[in-house]
PDB file of N, CA and C in Angstrom:
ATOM      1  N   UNK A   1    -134.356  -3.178-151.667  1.00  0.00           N
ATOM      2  CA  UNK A   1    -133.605  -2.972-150.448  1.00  0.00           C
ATOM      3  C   UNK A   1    -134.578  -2.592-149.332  1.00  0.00           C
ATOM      4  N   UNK A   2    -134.563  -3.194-148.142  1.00  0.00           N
ATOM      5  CA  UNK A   2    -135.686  -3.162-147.342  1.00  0.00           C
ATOM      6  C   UNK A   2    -135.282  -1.431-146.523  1.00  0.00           C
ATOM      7  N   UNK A   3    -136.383  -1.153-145.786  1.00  0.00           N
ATOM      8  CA  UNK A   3    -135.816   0.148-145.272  1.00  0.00           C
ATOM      9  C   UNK A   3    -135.740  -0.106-144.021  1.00  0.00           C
ATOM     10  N   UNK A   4    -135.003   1.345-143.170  1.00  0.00           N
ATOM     11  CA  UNK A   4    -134.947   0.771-141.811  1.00  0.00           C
ATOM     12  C   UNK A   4    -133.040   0.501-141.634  1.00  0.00           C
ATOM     13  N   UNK A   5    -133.149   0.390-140.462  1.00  0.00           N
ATOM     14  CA  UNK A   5    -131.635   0.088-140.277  1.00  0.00           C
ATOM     15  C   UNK A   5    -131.584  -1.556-140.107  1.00  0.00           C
ATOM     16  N   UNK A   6    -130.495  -1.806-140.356  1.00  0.00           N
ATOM     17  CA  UNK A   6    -129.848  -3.695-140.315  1.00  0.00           C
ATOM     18  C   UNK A   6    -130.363  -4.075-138.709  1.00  0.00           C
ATOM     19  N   UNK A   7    -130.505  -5.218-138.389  1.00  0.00           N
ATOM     20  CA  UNK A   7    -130.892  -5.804-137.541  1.00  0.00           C
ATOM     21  C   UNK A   7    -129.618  -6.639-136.753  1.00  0.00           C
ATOM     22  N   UNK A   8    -129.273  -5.957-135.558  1.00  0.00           N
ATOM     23  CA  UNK A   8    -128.351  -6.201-134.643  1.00  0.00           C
ATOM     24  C   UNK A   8    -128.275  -7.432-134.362  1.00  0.00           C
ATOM     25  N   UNK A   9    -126.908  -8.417-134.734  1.00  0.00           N
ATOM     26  CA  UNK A   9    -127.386  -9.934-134.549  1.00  0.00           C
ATOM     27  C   UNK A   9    -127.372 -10.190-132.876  1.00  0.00           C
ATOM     28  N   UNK A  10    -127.859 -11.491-132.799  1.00  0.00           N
ATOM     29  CA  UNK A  10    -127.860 -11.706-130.796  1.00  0.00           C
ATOM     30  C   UNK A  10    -127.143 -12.937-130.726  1.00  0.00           C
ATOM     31  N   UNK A  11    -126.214 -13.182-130.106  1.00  0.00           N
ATOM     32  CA  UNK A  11    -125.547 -14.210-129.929  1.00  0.00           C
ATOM     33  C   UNK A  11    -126.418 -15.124-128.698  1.00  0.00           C
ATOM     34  N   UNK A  12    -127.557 -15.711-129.571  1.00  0.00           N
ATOM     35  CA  UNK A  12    -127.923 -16.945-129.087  1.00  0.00           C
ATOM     36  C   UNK A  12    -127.256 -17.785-128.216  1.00  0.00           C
ATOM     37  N   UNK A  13    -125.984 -18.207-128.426  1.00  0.00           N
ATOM     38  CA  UNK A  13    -124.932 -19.117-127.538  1.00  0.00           C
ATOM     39  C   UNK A  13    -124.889 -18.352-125.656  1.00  0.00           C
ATOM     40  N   UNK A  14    -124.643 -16.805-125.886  1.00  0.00           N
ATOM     41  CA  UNK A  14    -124.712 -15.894-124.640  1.00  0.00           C
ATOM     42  C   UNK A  14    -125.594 -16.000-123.911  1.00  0.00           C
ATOM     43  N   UNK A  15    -127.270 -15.615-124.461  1.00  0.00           N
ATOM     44  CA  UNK A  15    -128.372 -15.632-124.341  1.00  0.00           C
ATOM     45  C   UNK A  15    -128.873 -16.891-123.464  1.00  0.00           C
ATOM     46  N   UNK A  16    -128.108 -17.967-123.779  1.00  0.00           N
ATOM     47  CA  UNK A  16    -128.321 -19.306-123.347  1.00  0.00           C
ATOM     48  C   UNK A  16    -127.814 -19.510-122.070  1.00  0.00           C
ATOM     49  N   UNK A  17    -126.594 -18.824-122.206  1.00  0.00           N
ATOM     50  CA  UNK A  17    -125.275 -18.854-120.795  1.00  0.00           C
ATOM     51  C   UNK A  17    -126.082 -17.861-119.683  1.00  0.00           C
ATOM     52  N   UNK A  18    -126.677 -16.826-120.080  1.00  0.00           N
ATOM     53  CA  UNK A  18    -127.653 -16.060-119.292  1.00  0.00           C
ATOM     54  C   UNK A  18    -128.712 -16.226-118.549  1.00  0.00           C
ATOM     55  N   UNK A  19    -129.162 -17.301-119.289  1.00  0.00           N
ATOM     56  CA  UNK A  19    -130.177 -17.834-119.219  1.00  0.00           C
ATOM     57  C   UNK A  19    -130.267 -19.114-117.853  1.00  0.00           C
ATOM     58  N   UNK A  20    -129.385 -19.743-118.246  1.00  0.00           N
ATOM     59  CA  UNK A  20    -129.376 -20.457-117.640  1.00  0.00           C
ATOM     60  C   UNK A  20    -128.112 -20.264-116.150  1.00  0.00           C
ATOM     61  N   UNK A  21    -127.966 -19.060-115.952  1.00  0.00           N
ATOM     62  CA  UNK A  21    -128.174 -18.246-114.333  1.00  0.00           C
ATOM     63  C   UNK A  21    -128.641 -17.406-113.763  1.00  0.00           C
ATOM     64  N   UNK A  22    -130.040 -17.456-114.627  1.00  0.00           N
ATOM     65  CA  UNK A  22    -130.918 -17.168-114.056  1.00  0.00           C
ATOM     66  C   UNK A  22    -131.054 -15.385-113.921  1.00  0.00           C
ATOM     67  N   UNK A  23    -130.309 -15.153-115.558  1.00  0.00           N
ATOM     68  CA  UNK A  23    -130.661 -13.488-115.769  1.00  0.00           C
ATOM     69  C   UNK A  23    -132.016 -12.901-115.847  1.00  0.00           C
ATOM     70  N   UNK A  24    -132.355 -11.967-116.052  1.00  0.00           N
ATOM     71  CA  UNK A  24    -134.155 -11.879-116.210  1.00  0.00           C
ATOM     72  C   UNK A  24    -133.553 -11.045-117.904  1.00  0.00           C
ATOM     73  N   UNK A  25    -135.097 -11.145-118.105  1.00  0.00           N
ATOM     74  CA  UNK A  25    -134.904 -10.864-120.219  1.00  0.00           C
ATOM     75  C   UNK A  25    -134.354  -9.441-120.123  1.00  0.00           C
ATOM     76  N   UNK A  26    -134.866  -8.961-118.588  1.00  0.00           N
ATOM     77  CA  UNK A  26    -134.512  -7.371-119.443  1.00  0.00           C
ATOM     78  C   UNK A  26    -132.968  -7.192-119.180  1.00  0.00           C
ATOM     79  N   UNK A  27    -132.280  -7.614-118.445  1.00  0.00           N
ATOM     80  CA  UNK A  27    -130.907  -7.798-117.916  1.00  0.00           C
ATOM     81  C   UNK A  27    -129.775  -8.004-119.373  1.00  0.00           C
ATOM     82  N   UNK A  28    -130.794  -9.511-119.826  1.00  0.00           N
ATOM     83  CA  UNK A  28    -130.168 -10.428-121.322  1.00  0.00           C
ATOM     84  C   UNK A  28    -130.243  -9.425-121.400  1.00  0.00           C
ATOM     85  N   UNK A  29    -131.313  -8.316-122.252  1.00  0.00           N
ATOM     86  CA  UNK A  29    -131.263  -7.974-123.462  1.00  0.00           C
ATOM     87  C   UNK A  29    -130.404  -6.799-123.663  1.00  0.00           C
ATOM     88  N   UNK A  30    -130.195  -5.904-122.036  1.00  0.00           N
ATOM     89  CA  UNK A  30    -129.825  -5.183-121.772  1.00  0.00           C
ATOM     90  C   UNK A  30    -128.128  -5.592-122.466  1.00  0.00           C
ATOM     91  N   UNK A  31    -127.566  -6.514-121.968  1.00  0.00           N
ATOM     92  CA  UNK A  31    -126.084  -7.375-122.194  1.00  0.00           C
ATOM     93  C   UNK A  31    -126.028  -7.608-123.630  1.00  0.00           C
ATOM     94  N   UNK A  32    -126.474  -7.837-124.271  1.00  0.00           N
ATOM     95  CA  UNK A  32    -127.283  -8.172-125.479  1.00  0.00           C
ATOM     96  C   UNK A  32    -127.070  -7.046-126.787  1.00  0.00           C
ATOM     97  N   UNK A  33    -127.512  -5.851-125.861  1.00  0.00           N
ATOM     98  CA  UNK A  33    -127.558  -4.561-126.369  1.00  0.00           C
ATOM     99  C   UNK A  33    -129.074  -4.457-127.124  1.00  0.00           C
ATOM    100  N   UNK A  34    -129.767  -4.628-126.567  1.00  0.00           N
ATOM    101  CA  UNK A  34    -130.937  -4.532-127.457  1.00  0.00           C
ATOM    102  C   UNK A  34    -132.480  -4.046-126.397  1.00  0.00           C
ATOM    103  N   UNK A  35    -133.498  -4.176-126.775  1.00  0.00           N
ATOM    104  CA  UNK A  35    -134.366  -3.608-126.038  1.00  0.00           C
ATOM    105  C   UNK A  35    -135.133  -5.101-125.561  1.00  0.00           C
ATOM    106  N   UNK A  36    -135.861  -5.452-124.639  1.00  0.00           N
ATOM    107  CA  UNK A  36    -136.581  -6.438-124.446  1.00  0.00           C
ATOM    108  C   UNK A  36    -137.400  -6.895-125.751  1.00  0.00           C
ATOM    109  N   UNK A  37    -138.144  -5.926-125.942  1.00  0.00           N
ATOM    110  CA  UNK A  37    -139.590  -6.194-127.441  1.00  0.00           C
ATOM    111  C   UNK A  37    -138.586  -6.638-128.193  1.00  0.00           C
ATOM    112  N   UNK A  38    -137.139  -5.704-128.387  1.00  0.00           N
ATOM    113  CA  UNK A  38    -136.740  -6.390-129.828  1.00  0.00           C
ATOM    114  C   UNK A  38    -136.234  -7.815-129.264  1.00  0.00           C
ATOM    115  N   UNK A  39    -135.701  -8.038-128.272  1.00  0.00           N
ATOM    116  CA  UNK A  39    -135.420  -9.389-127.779  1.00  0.00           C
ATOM    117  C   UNK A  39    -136.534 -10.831-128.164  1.00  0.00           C
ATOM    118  N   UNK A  40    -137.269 -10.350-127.988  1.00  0.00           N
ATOM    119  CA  UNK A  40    -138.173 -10.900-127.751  1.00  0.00           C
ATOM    120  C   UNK A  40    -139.184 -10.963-129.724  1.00  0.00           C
ATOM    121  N   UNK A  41    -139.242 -10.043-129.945  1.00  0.00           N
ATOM    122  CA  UNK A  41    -139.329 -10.736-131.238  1.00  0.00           C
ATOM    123  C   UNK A  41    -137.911 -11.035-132.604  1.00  0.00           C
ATOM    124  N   UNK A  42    -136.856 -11.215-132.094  1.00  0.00           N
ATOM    125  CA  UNK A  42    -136.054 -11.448-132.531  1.00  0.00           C
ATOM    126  C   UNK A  42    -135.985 -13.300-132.657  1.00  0.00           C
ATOM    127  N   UNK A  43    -136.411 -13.302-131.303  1.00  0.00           N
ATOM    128  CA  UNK A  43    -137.021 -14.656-130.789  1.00  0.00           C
ATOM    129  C   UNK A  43    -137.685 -15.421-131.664  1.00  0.00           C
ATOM    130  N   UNK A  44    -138.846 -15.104-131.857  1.00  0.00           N
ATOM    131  CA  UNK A  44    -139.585 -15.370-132.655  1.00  0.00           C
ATOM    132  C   UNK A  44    -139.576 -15.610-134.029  1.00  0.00           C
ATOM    133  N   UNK A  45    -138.696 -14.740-134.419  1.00  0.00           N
ATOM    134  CA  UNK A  45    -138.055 -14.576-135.857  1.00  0.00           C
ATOM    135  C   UNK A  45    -136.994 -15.396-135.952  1.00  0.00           C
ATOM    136  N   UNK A  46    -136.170 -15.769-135.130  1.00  0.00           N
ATOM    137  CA  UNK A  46    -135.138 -16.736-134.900  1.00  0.00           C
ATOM    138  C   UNK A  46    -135.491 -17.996-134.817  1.00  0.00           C
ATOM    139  N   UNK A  47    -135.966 -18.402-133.717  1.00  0.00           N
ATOM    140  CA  UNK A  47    -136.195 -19.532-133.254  1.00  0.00           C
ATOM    141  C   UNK A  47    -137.528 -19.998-133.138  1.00  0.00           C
ATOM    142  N   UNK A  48    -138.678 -19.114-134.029  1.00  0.00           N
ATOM    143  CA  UNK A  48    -139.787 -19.407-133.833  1.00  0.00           C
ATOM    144  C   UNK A  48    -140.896 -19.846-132.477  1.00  0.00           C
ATOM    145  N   UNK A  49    -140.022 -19.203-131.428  1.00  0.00           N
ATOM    146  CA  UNK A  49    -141.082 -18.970-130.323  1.00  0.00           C
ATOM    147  C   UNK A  49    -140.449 -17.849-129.505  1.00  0.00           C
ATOM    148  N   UNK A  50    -141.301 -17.242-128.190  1.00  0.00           N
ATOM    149  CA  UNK A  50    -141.360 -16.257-127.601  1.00  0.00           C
ATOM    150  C   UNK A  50    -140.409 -16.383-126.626  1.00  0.00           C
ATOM    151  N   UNK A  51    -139.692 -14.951-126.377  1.00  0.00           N
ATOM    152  CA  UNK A  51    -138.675 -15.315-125.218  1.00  0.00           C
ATOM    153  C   UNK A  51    -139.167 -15.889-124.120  1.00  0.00           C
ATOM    154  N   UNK A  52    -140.733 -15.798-123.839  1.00  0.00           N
ATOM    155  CA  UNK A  52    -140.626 -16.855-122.183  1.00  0.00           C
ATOM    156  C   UNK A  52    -140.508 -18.234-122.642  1.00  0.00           C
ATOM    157  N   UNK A  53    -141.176 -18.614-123.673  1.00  0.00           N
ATOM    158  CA  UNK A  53    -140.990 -20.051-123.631  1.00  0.00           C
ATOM    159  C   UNK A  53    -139.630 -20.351-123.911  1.00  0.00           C
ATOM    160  N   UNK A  54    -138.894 -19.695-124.324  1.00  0.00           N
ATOM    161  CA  UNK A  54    -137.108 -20.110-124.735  1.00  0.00           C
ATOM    162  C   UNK A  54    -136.641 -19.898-123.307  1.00  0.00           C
ATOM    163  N   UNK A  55    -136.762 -19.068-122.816  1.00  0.00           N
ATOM    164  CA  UNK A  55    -136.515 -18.740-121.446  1.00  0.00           C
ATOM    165  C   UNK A  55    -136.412 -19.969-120.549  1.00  0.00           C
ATOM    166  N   UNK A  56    -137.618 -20.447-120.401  1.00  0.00           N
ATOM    167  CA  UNK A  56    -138.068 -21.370-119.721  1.00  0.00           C
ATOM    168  C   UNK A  56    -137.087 -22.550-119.944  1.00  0.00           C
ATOM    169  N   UNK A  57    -136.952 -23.129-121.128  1.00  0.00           N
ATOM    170  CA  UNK A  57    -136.012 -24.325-121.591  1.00  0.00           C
ATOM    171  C   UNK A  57    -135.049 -24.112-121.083  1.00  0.00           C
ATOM    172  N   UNK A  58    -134.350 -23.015-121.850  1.00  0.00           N
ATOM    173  CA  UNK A  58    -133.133 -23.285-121.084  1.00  0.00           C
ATOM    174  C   UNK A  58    -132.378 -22.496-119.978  1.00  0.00           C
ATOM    175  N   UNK A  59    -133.301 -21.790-118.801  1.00  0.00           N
ATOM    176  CA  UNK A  59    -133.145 -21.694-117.939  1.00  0.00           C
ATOM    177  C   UNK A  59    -133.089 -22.721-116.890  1.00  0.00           C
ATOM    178  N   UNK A  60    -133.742 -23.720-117.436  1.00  0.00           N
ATOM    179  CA  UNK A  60    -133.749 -25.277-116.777  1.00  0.00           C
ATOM    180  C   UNK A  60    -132.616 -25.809-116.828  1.00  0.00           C
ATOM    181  N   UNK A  61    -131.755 -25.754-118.064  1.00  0.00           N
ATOM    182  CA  UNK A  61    -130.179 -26.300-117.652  1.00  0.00           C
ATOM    183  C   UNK A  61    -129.462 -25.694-116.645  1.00  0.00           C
ATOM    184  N   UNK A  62    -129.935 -24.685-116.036  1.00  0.00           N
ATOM    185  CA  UNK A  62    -128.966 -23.846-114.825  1.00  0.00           C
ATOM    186  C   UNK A  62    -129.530 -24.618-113.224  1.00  0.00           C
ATOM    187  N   UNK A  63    -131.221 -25.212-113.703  1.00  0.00           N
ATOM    188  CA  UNK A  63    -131.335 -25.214-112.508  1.00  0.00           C
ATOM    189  C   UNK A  63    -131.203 -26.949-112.213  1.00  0.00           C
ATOM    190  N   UNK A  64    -130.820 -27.847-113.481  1.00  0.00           N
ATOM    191  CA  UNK A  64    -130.155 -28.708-113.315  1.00  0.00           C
ATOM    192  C   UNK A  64    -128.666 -29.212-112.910  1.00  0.00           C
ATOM    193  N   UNK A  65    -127.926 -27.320-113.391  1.00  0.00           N
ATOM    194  CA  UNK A  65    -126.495 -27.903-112.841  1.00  0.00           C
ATOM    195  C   UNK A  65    -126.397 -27.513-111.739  1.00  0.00           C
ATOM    196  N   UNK A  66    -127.269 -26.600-111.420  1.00  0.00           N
ATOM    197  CA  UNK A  66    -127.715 -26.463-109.439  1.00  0.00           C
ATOM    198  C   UNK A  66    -127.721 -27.142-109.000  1.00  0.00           C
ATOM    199  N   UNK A  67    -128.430 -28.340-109.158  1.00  0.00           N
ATOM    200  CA  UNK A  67    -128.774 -29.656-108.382  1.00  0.00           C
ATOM    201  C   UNK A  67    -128.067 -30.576-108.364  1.00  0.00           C
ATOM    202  N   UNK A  68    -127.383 -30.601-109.722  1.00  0.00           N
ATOM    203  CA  UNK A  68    -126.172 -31.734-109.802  1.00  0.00           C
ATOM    204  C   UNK A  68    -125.259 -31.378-108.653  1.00  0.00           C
ATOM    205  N   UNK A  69    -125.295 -29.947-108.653  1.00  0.00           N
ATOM    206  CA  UNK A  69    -124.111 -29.363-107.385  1.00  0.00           C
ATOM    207  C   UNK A  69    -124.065 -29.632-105.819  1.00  0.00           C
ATOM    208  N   UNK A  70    -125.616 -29.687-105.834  1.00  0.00           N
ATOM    209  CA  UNK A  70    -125.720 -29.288-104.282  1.00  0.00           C
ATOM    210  C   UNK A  70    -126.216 -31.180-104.302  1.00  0.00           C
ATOM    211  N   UNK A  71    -126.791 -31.599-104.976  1.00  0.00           N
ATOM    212  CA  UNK A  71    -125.980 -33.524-104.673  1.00  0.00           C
ATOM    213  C   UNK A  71    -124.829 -33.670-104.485  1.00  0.00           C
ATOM    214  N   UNK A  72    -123.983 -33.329-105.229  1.00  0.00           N
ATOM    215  CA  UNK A  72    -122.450 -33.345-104.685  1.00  0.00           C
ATOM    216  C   UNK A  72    -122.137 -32.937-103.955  1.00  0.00           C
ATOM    217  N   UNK A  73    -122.659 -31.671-103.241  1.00  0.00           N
ATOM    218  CA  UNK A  73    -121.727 -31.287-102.076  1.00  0.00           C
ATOM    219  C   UNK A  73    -122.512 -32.150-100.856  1.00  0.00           C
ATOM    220  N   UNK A  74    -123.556 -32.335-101.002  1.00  0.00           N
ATOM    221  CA  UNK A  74    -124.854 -33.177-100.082  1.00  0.00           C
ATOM    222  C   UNK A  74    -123.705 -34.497 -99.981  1.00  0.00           C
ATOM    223  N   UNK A  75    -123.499 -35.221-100.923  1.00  0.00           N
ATOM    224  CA  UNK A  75    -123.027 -36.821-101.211  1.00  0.00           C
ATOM    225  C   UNK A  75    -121.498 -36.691-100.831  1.00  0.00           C
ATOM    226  N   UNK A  76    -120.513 -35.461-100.603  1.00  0.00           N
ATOM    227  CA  UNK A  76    -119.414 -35.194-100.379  1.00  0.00           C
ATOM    228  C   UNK A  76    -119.303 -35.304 -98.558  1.00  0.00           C
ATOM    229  N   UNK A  77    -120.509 -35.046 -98.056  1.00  0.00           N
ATOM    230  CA  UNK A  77    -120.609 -35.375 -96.368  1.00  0.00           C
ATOM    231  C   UNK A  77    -121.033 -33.996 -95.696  1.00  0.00           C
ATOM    232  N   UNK A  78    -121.500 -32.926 -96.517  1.00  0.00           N
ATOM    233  CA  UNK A  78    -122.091 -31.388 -96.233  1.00  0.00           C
ATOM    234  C   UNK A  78    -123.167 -32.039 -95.131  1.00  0.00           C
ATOM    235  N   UNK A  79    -123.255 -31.640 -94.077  1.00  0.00           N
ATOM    236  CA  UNK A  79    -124.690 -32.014 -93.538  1.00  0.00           C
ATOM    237  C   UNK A  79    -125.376 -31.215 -93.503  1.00  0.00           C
ATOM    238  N   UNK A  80    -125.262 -29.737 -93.558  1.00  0.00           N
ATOM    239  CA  UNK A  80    -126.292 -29.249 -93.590  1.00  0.00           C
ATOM    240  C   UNK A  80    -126.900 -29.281 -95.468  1.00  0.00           C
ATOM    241  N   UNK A  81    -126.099 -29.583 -96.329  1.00  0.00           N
ATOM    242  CA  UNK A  81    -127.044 -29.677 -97.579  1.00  0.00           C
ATOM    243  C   UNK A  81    -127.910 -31.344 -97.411  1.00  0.00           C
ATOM    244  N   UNK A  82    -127.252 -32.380 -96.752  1.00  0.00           N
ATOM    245  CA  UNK A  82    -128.315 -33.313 -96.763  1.00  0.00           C
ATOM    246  C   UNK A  82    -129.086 -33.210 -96.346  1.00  0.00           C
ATOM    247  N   UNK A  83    -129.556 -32.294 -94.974  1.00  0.00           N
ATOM    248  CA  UNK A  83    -130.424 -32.320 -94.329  1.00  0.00           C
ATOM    249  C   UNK A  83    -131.440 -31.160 -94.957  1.00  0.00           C
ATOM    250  N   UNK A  84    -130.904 -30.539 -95.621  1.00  0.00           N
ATOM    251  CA  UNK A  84    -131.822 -29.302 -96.864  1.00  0.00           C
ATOM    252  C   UNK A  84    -132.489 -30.321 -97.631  1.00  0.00           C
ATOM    253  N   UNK A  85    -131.540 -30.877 -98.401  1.00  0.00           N
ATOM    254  CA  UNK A  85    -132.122 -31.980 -99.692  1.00  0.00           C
ATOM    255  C   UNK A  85    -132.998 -32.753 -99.338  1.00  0.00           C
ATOM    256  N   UNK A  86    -132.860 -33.797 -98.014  1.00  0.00           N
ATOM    257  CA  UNK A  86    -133.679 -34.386 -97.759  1.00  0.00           C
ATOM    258  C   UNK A  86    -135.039 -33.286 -97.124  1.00  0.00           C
ATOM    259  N   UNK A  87    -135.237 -32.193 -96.847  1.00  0.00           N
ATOM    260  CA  UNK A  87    -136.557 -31.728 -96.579  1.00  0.00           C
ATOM    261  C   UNK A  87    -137.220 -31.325 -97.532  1.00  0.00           C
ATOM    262  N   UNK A  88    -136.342 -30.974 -98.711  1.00  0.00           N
ATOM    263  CA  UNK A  88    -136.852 -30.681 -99.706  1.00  0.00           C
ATOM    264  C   UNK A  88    -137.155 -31.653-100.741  1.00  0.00           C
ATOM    265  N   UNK A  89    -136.680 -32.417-100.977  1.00  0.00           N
ATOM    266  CA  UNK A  89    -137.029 -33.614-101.846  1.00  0.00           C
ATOM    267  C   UNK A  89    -137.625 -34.625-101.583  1.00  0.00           C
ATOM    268  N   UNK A  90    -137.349 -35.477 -99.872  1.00  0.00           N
ATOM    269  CA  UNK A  90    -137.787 -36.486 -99.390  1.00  0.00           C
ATOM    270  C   UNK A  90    -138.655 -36.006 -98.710  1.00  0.00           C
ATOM    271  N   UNK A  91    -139.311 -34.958 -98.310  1.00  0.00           N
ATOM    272  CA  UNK A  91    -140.117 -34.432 -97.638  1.00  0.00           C
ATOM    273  C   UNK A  91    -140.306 -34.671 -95.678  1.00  0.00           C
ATOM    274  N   UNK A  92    -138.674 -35.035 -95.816  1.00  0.00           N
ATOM    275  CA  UNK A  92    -138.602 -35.064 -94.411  1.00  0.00           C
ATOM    276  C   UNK A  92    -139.202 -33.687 -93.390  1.00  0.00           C
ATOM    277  N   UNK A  93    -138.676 -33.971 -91.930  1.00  0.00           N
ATOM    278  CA  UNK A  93    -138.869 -32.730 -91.686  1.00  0.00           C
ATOM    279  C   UNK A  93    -138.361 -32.707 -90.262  1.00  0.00           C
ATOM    280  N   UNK A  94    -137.975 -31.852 -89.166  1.00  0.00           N
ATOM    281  CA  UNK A  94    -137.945 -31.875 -87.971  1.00  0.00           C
ATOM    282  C   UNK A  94    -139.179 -32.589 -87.164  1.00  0.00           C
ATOM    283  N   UNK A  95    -138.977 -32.914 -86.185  1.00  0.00           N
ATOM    284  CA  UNK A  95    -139.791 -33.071 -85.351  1.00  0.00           C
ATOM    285  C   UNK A  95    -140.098 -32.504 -84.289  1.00  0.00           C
ATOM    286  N   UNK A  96    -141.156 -31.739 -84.636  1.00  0.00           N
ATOM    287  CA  UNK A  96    -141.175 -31.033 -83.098  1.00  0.00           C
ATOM    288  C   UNK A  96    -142.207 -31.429 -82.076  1.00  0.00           C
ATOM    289  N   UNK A  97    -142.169 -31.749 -80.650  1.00  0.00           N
ATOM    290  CA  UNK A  97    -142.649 -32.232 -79.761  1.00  0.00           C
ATOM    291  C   UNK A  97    -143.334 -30.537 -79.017  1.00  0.00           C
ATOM    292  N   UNK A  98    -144.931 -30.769 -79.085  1.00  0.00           N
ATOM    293  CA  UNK A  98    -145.647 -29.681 -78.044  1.00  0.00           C
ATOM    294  C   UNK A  98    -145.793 -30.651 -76.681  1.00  0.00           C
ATOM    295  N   UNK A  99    -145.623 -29.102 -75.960  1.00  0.00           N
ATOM    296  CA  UNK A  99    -146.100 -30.214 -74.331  1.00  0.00           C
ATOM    297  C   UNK A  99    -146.966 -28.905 -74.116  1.00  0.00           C
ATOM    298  N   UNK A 100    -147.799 -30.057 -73.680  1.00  0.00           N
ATOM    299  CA  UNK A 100    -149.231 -29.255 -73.404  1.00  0.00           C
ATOM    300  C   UNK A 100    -149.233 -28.995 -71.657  1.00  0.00           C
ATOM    301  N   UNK A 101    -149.264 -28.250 -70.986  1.00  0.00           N
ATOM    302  CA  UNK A 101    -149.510 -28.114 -69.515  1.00  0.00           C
ATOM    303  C   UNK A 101    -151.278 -27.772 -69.154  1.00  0.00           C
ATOM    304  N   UNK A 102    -150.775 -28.042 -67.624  1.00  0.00           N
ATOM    305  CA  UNK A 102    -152.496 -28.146 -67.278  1.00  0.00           C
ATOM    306  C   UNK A 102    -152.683 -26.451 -67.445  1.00  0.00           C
ATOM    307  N   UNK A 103    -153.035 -25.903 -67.962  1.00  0.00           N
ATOM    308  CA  UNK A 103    -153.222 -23.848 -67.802  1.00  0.00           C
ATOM    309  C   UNK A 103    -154.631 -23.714 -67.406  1.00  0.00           C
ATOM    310  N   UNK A 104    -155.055 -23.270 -66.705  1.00  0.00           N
ATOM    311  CA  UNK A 104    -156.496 -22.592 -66.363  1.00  0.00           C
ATOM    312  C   UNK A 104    -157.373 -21.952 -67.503  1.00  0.00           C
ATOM    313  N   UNK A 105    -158.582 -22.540 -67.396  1.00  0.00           N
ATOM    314  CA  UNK A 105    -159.699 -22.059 -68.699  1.00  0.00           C
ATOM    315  C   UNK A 105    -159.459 -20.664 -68.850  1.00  0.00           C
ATOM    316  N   UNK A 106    -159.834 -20.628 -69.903  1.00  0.00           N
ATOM    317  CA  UNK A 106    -160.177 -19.117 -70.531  1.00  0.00           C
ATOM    318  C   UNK A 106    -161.498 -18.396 -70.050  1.00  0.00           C
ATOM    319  N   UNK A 107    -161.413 -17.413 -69.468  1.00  0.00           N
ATOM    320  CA  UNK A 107    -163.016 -17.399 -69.407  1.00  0.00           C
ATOM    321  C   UNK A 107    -162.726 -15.978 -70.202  1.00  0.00           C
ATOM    322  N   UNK A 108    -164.199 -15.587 -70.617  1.00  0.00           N
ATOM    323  CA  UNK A 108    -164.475 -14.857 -72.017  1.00  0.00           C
ATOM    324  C   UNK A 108    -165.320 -14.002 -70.748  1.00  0.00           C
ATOM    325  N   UNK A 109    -165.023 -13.025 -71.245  1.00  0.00           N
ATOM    326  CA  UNK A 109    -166.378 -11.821 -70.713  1.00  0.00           C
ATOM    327  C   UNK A 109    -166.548 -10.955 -71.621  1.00  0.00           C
ATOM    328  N   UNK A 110    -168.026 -10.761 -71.634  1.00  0.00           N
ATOM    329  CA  UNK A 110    -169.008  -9.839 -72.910  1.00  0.00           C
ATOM    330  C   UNK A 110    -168.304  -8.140 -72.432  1.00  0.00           C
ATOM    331  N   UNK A 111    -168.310  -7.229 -73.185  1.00  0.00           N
ATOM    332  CA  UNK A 111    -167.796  -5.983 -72.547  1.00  0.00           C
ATOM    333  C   UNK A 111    -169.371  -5.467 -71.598  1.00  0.00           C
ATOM    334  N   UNK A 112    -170.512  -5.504 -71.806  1.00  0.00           N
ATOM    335  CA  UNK A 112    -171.608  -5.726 -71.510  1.00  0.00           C
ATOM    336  C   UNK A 112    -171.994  -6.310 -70.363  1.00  0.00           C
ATOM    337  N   UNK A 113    -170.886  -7.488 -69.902  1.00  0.00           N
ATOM    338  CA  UNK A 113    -170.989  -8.173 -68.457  1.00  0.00           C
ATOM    339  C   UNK A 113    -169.626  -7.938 -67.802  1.00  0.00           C
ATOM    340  N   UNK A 114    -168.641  -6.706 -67.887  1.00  0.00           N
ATOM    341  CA  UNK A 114    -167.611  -6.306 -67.310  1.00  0.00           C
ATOM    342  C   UNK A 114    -168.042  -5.351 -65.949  1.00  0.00           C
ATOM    343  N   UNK A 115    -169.070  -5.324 -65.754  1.00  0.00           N
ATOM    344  CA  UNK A 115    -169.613  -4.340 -65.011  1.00  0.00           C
ATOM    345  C   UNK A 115    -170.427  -4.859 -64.275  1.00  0.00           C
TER     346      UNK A 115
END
């Protein structure tokens, strides 16, 4: 019989739902009921890698149904999300026009030749 107390299970399925809006580990683990370290090698013991790299995966499904979203509201006739999307993706951008006027030189004086 091993010693030590039983090992608190983690509902993986939650962890995932957390994950992917963008909870931070200590938040999960907090929800979780558990401590980060044990989060985190529970991880490991589970799923054979570390909570950032699990993290990482499937925190990416949140920031895919982000995008699916804000295309739709973009493709629904939002203009200000097309005009986001397109600066951000198409790398559009405003245009801004300088007008240069005639201004008088700069002249520089040494503190040395103020006098």
């Amino acid at each position: 019989m091993p010693a030590g107390r039983p090992k608190k299970p983690i509902d993986w399925s939650l962890v995932d739902k957390l994950c992917s809006i963008h909870c931070t580990g200590e938040e999960i683990a907090s929800i979780v009921g558990v401590h980060y370290d044990t989060l985190n090698n529970r991880c490991n013991e589970d799923l054979g890698c570390n909570f950032s790299e699990y993290y990482k995966k499937t925190s990416a499904n949140g920031k895919m149904s982000l995008r699916r979203k804000q295309y739709e509201v973009a493709m629904s006739g939002n203009t200000s999300m097309l005009i986001w999307l397109g600066k951000n993706i198409l790398g559009q951008r405003d245009h801004v026009e300088n007008e240069i006027k005639d201004l008088p030189p700069i002249k520089i004086i040494r503190a040395d030749e103020a006098n």
